[in-house]
N, C-alpha and C. Protein backbone atom coordinates (compact mmCIF):
# COMPACT_ATOMS: atom_id res chain seq x y z
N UNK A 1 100.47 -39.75 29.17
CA UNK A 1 99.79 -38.90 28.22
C UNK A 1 98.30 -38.80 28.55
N UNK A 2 97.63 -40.11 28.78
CA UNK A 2 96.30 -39.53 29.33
C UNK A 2 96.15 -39.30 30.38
N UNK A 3 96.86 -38.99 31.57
CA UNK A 3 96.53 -38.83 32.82
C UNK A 3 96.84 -36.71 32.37
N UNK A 4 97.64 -36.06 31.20
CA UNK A 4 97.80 -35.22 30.79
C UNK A 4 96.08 -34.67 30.37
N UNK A 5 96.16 -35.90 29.59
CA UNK A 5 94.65 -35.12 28.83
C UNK A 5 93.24 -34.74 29.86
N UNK A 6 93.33 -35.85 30.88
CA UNK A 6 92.43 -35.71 31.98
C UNK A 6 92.68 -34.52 32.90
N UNK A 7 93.91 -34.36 33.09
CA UNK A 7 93.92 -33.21 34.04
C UNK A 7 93.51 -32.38 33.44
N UNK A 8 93.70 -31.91 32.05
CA UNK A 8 93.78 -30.43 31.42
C UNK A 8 92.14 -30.56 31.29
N UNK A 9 91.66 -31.65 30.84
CA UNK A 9 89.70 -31.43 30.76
C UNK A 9 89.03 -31.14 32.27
N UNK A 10 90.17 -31.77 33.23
CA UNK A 10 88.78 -31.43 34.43
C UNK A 10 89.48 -29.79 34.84
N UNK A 11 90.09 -29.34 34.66
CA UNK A 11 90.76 -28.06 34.30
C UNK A 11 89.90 -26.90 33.98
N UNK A 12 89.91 -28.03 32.74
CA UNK A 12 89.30 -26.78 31.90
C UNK A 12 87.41 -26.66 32.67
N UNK A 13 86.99 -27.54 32.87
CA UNK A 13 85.99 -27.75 33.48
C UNK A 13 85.87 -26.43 34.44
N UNK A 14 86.54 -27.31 35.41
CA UNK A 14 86.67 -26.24 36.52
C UNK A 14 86.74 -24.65 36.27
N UNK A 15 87.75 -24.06 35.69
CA UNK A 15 87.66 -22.82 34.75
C UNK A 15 86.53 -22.11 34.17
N UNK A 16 85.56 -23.34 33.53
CA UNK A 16 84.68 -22.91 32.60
C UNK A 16 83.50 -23.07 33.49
N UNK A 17 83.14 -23.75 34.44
CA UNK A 17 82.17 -23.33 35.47
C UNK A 17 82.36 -22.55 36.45
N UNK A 18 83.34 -22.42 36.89
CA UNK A 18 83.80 -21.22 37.87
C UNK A 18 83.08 -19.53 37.79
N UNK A 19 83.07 -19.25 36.60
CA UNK A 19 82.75 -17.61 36.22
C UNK A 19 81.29 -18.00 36.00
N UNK A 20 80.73 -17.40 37.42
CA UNK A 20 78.84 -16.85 37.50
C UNK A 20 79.07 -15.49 37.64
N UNK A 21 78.41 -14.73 36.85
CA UNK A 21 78.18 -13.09 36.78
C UNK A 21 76.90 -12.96 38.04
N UNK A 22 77.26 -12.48 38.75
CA UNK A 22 76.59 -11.56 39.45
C UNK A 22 75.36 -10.70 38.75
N UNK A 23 73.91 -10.30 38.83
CA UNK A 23 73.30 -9.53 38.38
C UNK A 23 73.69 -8.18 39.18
N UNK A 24 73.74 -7.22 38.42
CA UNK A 24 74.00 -5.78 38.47
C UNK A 24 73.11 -5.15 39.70
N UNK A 25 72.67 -4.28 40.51
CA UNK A 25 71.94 -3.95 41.25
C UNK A 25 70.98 -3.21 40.08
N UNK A 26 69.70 -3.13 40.01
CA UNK A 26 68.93 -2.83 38.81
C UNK A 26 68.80 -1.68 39.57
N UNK A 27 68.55 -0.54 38.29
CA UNK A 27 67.82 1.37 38.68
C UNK A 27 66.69 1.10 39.89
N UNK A 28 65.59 0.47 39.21
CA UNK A 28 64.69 0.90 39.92
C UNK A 28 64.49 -0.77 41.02
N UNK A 29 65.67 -1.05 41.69
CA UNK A 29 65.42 -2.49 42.81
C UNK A 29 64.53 -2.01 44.05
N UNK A 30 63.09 -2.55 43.94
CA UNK A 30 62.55 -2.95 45.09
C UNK A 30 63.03 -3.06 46.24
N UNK A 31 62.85 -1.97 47.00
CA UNK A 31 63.06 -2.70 48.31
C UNK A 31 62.99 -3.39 49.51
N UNK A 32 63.49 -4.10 50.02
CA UNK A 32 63.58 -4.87 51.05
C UNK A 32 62.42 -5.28 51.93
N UNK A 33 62.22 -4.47 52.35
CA UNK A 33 60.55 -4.27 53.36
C UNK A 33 59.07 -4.39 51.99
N UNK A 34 59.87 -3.70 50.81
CA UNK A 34 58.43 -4.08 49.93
C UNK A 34 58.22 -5.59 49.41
N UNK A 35 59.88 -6.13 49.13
CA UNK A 35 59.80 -7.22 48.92
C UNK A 35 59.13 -8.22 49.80
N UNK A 36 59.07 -8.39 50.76
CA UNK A 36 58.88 -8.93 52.22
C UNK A 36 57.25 -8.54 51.69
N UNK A 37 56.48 -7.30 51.46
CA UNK A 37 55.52 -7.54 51.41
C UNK A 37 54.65 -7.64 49.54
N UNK A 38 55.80 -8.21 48.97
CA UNK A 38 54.97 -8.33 47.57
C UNK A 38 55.33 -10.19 47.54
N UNK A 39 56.40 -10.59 48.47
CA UNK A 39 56.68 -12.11 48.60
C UNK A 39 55.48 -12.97 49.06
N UNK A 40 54.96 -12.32 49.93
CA UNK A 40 54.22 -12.39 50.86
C UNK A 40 52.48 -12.65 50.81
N UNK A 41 52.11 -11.37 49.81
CA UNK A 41 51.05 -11.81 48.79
C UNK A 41 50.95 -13.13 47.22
N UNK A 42 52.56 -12.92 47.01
CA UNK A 42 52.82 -13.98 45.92
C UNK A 42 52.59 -14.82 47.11
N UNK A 43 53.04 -15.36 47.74
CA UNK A 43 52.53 -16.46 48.15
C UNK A 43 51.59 -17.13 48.69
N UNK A 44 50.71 -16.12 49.43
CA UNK A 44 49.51 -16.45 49.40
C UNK A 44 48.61 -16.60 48.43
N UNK A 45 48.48 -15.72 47.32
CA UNK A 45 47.44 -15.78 46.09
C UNK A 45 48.08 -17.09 45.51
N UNK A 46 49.61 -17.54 45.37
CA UNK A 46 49.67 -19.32 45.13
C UNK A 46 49.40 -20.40 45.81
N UNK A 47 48.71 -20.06 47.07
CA UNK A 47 48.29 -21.23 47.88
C UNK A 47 46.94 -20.94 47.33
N UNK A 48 46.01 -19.34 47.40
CA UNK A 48 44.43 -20.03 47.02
C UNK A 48 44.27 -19.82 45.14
N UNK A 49 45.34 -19.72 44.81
CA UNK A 49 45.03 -20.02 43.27
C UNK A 49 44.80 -21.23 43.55
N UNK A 50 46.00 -22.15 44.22
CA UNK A 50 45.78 -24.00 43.92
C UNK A 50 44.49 -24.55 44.34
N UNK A 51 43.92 -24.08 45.33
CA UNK A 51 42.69 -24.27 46.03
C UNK A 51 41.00 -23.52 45.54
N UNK A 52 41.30 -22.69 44.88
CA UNK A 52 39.99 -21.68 44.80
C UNK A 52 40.33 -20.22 43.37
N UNK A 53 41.02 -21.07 42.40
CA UNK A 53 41.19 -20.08 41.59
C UNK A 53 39.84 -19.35 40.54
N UNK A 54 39.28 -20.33 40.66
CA UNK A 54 37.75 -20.02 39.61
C UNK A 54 37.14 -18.73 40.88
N UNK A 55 36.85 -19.40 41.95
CA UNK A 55 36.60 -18.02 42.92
C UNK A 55 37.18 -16.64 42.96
N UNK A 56 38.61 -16.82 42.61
CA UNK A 56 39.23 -15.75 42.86
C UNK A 56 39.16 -14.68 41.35
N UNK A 57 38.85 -15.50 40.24
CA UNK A 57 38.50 -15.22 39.06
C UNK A 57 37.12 -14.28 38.79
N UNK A 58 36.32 -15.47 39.25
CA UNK A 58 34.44 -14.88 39.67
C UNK A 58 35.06 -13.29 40.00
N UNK A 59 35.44 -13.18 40.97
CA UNK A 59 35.61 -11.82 41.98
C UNK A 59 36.53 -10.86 41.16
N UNK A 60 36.86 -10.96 40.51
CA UNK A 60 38.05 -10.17 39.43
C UNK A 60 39.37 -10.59 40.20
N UNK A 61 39.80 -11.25 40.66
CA UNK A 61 41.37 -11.05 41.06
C UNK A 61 42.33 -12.14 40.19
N UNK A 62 43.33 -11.49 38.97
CA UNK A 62 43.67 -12.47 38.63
C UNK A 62 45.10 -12.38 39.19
N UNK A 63 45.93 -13.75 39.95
CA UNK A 63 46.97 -13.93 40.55
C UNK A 63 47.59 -13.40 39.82
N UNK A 64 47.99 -13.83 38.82
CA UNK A 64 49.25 -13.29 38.34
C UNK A 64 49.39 -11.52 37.55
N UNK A 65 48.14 -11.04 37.74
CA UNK A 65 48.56 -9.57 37.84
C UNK A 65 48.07 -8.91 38.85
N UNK A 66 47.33 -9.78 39.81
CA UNK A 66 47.31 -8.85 41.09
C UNK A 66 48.49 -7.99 42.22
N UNK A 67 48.85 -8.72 42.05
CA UNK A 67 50.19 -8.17 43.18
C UNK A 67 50.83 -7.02 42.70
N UNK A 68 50.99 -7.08 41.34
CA UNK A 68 51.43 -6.21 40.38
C UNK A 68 51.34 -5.14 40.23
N UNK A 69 49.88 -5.04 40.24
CA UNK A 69 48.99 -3.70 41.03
C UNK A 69 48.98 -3.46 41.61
N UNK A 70 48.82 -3.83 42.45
CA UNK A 70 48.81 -3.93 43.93
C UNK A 70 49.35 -3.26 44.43
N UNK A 71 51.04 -2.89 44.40
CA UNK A 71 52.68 -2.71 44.79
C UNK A 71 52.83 -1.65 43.88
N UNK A 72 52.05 -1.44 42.60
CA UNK A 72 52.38 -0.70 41.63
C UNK A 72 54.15 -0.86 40.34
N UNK A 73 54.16 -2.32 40.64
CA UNK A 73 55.48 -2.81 39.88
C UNK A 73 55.18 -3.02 38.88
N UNK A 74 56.26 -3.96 38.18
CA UNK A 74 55.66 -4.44 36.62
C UNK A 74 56.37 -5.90 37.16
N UNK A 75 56.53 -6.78 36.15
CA UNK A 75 56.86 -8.16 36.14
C UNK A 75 58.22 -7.97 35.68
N UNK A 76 58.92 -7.43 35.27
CA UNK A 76 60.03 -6.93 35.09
C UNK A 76 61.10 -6.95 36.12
N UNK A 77 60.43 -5.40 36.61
CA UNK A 77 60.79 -5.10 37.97
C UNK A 77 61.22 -6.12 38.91
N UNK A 78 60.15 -6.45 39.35
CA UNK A 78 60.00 -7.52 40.16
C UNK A 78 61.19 -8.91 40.08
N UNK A 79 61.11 -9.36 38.80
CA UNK A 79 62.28 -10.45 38.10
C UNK A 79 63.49 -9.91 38.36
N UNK A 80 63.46 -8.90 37.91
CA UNK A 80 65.42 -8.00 37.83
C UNK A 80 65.65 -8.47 39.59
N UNK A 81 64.59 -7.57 40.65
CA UNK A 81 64.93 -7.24 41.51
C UNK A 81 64.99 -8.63 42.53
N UNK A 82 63.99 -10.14 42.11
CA UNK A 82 63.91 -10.96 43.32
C UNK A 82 65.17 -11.95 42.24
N UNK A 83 65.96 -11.50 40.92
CA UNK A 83 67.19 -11.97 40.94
C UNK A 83 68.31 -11.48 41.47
N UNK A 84 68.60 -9.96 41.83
CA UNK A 84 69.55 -9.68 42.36
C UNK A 84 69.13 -10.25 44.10
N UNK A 85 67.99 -10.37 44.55
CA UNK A 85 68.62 -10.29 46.11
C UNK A 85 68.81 -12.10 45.73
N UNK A 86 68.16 -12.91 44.85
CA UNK A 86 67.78 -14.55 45.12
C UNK A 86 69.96 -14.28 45.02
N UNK A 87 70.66 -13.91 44.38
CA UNK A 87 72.27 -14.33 44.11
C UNK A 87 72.69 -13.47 45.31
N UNK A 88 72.28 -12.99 46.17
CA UNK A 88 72.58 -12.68 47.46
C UNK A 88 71.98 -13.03 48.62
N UNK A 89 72.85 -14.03 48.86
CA UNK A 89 71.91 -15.63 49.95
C UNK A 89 71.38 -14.90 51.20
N UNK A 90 71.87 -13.85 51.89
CA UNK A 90 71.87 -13.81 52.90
C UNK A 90 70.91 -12.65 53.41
N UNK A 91 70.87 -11.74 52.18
CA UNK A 91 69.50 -10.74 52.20
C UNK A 91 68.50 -11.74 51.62
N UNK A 92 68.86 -12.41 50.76
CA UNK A 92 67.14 -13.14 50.40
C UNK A 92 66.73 -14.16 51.71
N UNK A 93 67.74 -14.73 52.27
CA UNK A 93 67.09 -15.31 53.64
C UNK A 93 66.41 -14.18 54.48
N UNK A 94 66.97 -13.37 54.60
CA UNK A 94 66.79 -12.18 55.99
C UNK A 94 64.88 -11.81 55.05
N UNK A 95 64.56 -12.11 53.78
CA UNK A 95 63.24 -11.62 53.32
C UNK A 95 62.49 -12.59 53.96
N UNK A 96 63.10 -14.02 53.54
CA UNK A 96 61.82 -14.45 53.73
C UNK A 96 61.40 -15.52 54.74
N UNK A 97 62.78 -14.64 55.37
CA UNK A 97 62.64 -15.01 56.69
C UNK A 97 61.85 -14.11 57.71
N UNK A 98 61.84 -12.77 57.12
CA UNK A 98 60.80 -11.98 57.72
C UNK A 98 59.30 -12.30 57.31
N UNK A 99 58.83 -13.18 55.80
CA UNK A 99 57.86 -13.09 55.10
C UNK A 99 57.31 -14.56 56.30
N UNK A 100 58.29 -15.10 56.45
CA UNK A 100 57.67 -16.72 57.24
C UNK A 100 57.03 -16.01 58.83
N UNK A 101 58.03 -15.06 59.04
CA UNK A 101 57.75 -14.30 60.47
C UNK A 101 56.29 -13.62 60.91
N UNK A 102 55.54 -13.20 59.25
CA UNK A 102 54.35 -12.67 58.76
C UNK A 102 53.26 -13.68 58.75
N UNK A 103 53.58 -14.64 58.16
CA UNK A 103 53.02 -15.91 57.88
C UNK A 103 52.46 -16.28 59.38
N UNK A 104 53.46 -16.27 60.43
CA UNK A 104 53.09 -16.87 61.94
C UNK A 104 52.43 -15.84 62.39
N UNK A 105 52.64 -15.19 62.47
CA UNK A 105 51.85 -13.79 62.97
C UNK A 105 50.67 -13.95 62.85
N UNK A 106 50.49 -14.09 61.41
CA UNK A 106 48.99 -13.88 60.97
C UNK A 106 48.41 -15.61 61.26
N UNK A 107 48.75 -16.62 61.64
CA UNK A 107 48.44 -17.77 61.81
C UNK A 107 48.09 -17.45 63.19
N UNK A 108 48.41 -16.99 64.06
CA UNK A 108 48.20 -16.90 65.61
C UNK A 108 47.14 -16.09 65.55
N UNK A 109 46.83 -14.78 64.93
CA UNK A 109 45.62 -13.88 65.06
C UNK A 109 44.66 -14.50 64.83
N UNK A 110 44.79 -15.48 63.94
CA UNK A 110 43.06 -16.03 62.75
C UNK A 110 43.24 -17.50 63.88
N UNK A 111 44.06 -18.34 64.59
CA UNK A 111 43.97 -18.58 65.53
C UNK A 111 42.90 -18.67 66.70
N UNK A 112 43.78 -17.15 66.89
CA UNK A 112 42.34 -16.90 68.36
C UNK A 112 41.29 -16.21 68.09
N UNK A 113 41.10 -15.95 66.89
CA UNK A 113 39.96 -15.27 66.50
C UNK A 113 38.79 -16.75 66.60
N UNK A 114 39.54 -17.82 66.02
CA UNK A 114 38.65 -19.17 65.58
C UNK A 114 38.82 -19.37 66.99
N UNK A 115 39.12 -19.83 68.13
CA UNK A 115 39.20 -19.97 69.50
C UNK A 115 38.17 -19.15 70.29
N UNK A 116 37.98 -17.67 69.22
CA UNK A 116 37.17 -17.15 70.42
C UNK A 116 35.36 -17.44 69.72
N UNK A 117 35.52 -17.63 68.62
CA UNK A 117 34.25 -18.05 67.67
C UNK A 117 33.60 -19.11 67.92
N UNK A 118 34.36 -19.84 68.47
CA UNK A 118 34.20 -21.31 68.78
C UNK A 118 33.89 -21.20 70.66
N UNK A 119 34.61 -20.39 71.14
CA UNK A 119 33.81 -20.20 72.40
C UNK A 119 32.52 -19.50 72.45
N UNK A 120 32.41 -18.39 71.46
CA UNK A 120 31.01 -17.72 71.84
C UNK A 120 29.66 -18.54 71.17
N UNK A 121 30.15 -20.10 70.04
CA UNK A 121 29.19 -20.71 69.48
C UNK A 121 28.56 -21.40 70.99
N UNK A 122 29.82 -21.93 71.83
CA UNK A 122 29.61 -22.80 72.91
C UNK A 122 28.82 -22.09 73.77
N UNK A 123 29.13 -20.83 73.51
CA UNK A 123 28.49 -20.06 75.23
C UNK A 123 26.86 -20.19 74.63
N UNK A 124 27.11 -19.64 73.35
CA UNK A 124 25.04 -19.43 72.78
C UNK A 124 24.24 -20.88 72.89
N UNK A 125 24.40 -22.03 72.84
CA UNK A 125 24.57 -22.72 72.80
C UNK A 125 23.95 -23.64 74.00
N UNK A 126 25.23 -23.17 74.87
CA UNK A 126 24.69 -23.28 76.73
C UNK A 126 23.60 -22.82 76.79
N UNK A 127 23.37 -21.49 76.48
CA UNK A 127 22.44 -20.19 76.84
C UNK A 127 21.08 -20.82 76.21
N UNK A 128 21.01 -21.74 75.28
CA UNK A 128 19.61 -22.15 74.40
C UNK A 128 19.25 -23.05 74.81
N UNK A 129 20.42 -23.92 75.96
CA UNK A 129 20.09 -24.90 76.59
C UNK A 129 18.99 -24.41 78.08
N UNK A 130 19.81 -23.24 78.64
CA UNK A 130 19.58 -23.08 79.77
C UNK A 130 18.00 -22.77 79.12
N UNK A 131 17.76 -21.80 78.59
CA UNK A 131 16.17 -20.84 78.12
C UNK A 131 15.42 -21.92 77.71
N UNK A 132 15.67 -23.22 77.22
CA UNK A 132 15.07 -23.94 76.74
C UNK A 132 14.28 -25.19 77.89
N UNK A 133 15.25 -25.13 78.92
CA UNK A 133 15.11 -25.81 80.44
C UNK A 133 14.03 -24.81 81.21
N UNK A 134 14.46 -23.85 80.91
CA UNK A 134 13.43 -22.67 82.03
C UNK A 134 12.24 -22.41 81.51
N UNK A 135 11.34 -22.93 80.13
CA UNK A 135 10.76 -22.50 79.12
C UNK A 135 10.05 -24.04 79.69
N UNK A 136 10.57 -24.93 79.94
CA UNK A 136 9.71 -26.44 79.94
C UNK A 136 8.43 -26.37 81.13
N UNK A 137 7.41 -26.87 80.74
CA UNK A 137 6.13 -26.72 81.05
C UNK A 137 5.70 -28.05 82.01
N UNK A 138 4.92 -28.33 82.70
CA UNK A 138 4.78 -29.62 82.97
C UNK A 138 4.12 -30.98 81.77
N UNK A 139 3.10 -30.44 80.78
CA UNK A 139 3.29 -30.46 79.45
C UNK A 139 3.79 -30.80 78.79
N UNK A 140 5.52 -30.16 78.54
CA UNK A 140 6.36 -30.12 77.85
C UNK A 140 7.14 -31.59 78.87
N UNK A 141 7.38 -31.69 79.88
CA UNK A 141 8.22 -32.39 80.48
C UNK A 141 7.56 -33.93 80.21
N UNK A 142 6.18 -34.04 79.92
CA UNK A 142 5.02 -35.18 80.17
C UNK A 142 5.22 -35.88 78.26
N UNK A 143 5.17 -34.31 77.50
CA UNK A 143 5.52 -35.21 76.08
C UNK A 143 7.29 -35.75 75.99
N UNK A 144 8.00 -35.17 76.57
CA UNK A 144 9.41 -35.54 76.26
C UNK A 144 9.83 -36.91 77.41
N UNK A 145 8.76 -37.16 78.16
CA UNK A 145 8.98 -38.51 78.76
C UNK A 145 8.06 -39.49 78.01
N UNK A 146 7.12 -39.30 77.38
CA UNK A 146 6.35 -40.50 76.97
C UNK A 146 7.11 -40.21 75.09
N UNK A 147 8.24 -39.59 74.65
CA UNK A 147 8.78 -39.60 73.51
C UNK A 147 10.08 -40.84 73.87
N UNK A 148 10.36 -40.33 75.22
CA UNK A 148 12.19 -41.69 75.77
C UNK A 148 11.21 -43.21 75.84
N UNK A 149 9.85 -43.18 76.35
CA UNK A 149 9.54 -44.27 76.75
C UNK A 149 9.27 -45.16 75.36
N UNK A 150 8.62 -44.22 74.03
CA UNK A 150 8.64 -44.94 73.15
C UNK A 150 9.38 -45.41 72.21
């Protein structure tokens, strides 16, 4: 009798978690390529909210209705539409898997931009060395030895 009652509860269990509704495809669903680029700003304005939100404030940008504007959506929108693709695993990977693809992209540009900033500090640098060598006087060479000696 109770090995009866147990089966019929994990049963019923099973049964009663089984049925997830699907969200409907909404009228107006965002698409794909916009998502990719409204994901994309959400996630950046949540990395410098955590870091620099009073700044981003100062300047008028407030995160959570910028993007909004931005894209011209509502918060609505947006919810309906990043729940229908989030219950469809394989388009919401293919987003933000393009959004991570964006992410590197733009990590490699700002990259060599800092690579090349950092070379032209070095080159000016050299260059103030060299003008500053060709500029030395006998004078100049007589105070900067009796400055090492003292």
């Amino acid at each position: 009798m109770m090995r009866h009652i147990l089966f019929f509860l994990v049963a019923l269990l099973v049964i009663g978690c089984n049925h997830i509704d699907k969200p409907e495809k909404p009228e107006n669903l965002i698409s794909e390529d916009k998502m990719v680029d409204i994901l994309y700003d959400v996630f950046v304005l949540t990395s410098a909210k955590g870091t620099a939100k009073v700044i981003l404030e100062d300047n008028g940008v407030f995160p959570e209705n910028y993007v909004f504007e931005k894209h011209k959506i509502d918060s609505l929108q947006f919810a309906l539409s990043n729940e229908y693709y989030g219950f469809r695993v394989e388009e919401y990977e293919a987003i933000i898997s393009r959004v991570e693809e964006r992410f590197n992209s733009d990590i490699l540009k700002f990259q060599a931009k800092i690579d090349k900033e950092g070379e032209e500090r070095a080159r000016k640098k050299d260059s103030i060395k060299k003008l500053s060598k060709s500029l030395e006087t006998p004078i100049t060479k007589k105070l900067q030895e009796t400055r090492k000696v003292d």
